[in-house]
N, C-alpha and C. Protein backbone atom coordinates (compact mmCIF):
# COMPACT_ATOMS: atom_id res chain seq x y z
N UNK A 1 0.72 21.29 -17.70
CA UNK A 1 0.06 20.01 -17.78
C UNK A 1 -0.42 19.62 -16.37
N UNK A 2 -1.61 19.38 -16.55
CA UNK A 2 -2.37 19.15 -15.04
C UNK A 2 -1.85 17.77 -14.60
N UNK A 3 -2.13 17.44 -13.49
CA UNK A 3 -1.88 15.98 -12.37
C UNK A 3 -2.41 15.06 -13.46
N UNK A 4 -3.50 14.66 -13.58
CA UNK A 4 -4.25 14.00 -14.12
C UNK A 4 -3.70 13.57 -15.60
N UNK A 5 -3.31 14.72 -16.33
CA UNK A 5 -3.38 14.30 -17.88
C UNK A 5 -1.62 13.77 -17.28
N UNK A 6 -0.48 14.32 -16.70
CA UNK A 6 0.89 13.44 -16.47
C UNK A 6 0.30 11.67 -16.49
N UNK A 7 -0.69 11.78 -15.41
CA UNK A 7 -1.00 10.40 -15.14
C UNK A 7 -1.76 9.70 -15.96
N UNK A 8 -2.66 9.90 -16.42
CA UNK A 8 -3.04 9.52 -17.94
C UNK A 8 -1.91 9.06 -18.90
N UNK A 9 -0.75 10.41 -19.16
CA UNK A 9 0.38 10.30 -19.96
C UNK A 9 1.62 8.54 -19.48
N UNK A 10 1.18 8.39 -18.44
CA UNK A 10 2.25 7.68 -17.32
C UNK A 10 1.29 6.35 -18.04
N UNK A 11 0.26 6.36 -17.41
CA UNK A 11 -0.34 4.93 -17.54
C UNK A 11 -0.90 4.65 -19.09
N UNK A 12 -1.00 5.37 -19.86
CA UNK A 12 -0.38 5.18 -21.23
C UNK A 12 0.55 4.24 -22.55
N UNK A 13 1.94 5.37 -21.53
CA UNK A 13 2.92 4.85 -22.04
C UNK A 13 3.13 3.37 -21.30
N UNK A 14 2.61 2.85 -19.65
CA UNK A 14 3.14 2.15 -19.11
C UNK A 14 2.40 0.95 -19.76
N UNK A 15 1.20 1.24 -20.25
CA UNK A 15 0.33 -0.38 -20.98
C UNK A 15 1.20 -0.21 -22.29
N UNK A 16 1.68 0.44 -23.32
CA UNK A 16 2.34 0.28 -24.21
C UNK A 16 3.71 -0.57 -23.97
N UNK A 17 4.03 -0.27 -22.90
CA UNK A 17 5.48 -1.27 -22.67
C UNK A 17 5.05 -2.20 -22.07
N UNK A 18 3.91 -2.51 -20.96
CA UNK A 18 3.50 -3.98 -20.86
C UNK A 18 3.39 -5.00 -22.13
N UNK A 19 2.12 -4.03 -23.46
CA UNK A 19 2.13 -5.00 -23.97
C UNK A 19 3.15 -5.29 -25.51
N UNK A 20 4.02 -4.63 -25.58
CA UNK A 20 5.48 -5.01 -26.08
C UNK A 20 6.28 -6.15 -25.29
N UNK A 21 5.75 -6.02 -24.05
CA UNK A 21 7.15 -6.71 -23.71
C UNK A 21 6.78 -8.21 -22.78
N UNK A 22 5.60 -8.29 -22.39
CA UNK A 22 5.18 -9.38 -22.02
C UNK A 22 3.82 -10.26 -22.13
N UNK A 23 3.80 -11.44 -22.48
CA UNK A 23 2.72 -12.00 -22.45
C UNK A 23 1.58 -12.06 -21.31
N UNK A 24 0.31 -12.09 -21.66
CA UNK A 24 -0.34 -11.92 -21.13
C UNK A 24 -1.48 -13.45 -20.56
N UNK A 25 -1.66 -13.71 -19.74
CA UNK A 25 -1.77 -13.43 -18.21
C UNK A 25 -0.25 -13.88 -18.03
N UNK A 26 0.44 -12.77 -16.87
CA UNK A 26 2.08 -13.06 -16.55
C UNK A 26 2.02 -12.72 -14.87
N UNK A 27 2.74 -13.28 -14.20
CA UNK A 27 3.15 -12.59 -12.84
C UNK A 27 3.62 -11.31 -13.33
N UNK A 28 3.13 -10.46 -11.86
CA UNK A 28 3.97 -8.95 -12.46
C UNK A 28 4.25 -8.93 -11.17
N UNK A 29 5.83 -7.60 -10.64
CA UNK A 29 5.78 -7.29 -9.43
C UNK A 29 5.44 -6.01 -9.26
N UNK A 30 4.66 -5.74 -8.44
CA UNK A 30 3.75 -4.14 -7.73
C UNK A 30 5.40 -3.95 -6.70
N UNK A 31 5.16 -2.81 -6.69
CA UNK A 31 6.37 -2.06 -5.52
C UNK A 31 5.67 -1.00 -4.92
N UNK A 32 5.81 -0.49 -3.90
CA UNK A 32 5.11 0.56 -3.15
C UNK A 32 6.11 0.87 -2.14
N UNK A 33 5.98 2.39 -2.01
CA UNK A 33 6.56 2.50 -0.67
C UNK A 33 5.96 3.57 0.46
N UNK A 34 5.63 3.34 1.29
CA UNK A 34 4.61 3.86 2.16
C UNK A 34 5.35 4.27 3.44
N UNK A 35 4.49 5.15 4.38
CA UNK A 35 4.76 5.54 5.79
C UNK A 35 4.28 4.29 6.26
N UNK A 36 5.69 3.67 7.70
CA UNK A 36 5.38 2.94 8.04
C UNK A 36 4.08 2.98 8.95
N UNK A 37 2.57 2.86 8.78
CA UNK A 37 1.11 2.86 9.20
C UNK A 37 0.64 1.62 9.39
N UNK A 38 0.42 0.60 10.44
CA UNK A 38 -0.18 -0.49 9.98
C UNK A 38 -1.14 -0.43 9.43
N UNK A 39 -2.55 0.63 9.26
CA UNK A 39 -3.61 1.42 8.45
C UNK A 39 -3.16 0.90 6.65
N UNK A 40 -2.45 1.80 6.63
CA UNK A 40 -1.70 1.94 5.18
C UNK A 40 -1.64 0.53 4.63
N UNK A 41 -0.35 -0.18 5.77
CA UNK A 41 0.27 -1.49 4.97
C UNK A 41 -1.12 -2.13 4.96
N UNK A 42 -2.31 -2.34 5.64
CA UNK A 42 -3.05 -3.19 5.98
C UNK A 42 -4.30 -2.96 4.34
N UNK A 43 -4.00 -1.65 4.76
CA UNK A 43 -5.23 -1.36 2.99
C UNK A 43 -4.44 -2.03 1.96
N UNK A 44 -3.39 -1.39 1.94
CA UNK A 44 -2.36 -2.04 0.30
C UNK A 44 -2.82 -3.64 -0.16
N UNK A 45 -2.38 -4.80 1.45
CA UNK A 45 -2.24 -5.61 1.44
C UNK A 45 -4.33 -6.07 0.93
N UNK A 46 -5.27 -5.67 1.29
CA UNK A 46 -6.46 -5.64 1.35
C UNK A 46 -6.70 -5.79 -0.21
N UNK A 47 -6.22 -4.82 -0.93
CA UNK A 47 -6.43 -4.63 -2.61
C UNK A 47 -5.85 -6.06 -3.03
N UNK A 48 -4.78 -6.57 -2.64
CA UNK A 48 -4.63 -8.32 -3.41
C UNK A 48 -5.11 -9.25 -2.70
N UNK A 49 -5.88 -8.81 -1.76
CA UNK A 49 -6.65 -10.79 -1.09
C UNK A 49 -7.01 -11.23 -2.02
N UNK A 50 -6.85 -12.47 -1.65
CA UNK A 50 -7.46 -13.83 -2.64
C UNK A 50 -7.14 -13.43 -4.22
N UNK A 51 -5.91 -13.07 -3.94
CA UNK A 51 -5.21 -13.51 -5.66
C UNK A 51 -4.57 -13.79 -5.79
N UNK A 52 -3.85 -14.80 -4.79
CA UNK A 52 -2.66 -15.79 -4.86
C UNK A 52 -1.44 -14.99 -4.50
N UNK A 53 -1.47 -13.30 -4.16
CA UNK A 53 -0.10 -12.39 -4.21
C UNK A 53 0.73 -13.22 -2.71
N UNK A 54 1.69 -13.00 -3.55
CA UNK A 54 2.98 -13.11 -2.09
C UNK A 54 3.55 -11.87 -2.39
N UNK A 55 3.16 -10.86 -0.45
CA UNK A 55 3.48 -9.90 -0.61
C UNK A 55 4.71 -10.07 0.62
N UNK A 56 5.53 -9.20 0.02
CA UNK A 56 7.12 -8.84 1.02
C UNK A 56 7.29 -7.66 1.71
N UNK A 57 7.31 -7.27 2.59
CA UNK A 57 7.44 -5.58 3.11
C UNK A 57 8.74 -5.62 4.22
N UNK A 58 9.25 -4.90 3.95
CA UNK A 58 10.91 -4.34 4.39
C UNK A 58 10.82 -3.05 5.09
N UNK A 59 10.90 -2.95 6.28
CA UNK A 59 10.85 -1.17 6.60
C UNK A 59 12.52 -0.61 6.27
N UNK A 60 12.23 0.53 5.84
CA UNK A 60 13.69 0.93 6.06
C UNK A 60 14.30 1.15 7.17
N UNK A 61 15.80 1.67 7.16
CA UNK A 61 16.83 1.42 8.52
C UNK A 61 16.09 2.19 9.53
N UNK A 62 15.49 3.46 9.28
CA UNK A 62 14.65 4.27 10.43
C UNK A 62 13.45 4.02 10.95
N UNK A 63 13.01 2.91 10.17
CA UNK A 63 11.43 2.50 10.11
C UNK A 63 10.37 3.08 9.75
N UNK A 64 11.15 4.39 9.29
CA UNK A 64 10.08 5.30 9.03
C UNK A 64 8.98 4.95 7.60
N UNK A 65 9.47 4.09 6.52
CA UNK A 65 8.92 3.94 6.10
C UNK A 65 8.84 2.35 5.83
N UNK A 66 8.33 1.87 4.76
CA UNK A 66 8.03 0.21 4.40
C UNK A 66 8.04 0.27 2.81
N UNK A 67 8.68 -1.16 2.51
CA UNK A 67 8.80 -1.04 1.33
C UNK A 67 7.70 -2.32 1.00
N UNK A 68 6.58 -2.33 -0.34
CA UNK A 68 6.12 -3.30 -0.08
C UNK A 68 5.80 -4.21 -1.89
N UNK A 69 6.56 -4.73 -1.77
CA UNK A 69 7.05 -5.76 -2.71
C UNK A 69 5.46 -6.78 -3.21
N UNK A 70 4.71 -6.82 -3.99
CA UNK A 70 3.55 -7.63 -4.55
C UNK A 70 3.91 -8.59 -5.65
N UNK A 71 4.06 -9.71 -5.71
CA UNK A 71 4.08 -11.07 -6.97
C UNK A 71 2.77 -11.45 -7.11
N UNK A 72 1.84 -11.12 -8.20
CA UNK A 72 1.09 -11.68 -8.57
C UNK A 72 0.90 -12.05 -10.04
N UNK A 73 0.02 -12.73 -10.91
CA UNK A 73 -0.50 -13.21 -11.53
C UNK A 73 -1.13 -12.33 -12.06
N UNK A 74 -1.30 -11.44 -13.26
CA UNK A 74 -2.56 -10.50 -13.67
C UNK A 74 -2.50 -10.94 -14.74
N UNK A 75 -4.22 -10.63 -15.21
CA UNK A 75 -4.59 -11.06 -16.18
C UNK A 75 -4.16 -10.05 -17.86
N UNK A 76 -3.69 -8.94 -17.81
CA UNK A 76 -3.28 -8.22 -18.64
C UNK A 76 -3.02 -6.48 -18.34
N UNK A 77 -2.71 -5.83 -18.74
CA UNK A 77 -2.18 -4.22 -18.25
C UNK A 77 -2.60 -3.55 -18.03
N UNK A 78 -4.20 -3.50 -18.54
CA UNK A 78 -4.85 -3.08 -18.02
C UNK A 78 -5.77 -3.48 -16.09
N UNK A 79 -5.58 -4.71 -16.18
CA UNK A 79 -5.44 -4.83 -14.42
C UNK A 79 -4.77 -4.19 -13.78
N UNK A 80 -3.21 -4.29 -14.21
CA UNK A 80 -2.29 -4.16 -13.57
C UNK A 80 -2.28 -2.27 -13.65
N UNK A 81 -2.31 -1.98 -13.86
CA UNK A 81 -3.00 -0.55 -14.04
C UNK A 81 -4.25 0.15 -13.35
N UNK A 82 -4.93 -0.77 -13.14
CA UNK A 82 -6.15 -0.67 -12.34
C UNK A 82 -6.17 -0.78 -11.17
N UNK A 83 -4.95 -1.71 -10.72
CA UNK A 83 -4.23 -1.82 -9.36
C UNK A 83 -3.47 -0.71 -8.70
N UNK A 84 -2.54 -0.05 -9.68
CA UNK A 84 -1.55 1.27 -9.64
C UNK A 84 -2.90 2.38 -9.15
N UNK A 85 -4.14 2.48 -9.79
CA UNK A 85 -5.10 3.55 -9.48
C UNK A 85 -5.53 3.27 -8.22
N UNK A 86 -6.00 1.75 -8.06
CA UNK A 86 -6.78 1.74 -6.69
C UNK A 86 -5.64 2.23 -5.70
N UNK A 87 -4.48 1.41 -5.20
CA UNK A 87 -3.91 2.05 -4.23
C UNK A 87 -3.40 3.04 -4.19
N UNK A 88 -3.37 4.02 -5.43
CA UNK A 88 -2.89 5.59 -5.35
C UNK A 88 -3.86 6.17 -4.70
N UNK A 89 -4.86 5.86 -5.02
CA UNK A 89 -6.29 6.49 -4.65
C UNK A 89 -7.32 6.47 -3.48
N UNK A 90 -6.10 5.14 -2.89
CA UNK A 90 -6.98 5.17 -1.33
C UNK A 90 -6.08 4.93 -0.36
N UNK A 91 -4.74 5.23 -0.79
CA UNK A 91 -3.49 5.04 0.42
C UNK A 91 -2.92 6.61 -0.14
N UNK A 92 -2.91 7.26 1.40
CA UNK A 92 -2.54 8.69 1.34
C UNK A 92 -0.75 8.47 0.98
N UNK A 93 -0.26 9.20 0.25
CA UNK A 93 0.96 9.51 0.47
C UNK A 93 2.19 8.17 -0.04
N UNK A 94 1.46 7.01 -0.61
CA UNK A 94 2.01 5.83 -1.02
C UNK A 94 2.84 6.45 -2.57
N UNK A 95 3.96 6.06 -2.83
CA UNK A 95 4.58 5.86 -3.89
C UNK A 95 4.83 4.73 -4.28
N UNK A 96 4.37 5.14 -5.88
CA UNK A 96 4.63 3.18 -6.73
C UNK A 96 5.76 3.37 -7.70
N UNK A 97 6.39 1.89 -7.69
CA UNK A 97 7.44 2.17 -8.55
C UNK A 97 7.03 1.11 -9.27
């Protein structure tokens, strides 16, 4: 199974449990965890301007990396999904949880 169809398979199943389990428009929280880059944190943070997000970022004990915590407001799972693509797709090496 190629990259693509897992991730297809991932974001899938992940709008099926959004929309089981919560109403829609809801705060959701984004999680990321990145090399600590001000580059990096600075794009992540770039994808939620002006949408009301309160974002949190924690480096870990080595600093080597950052953890970066997003509260926003989306309008349904498919946003919130659309969000998971943009910053996979333009922050090298970022993991979302």
């Amino acid at each position: 199974m190629s990259d693509t169809s897992k991730s297809e398979e991932f974001y899938k199943k992940l709008k099926a449990q959004l929309l089981d389990t919560t109403e829609w428009p809801s705060e959701y929280l984004f999680k990321f965890i990145v090399n600590t880059e001000t580059s990096k944190l600075l794009k992540i943070e770039t994808f939620f301007d002006n949408s009301g997000a309160v974002i949190k970022k924690s480096e870990s004990k080595t600093g080597k990396y950052t953890s970066v915590s997003i509260n926003v407001v989306m309008k349904d799972p498919d946003a919130v999904i659309a969000k998971y693509i943009l910053v996979s797709d333009n922050v090298e090496g970022v993991i979302s949880l």
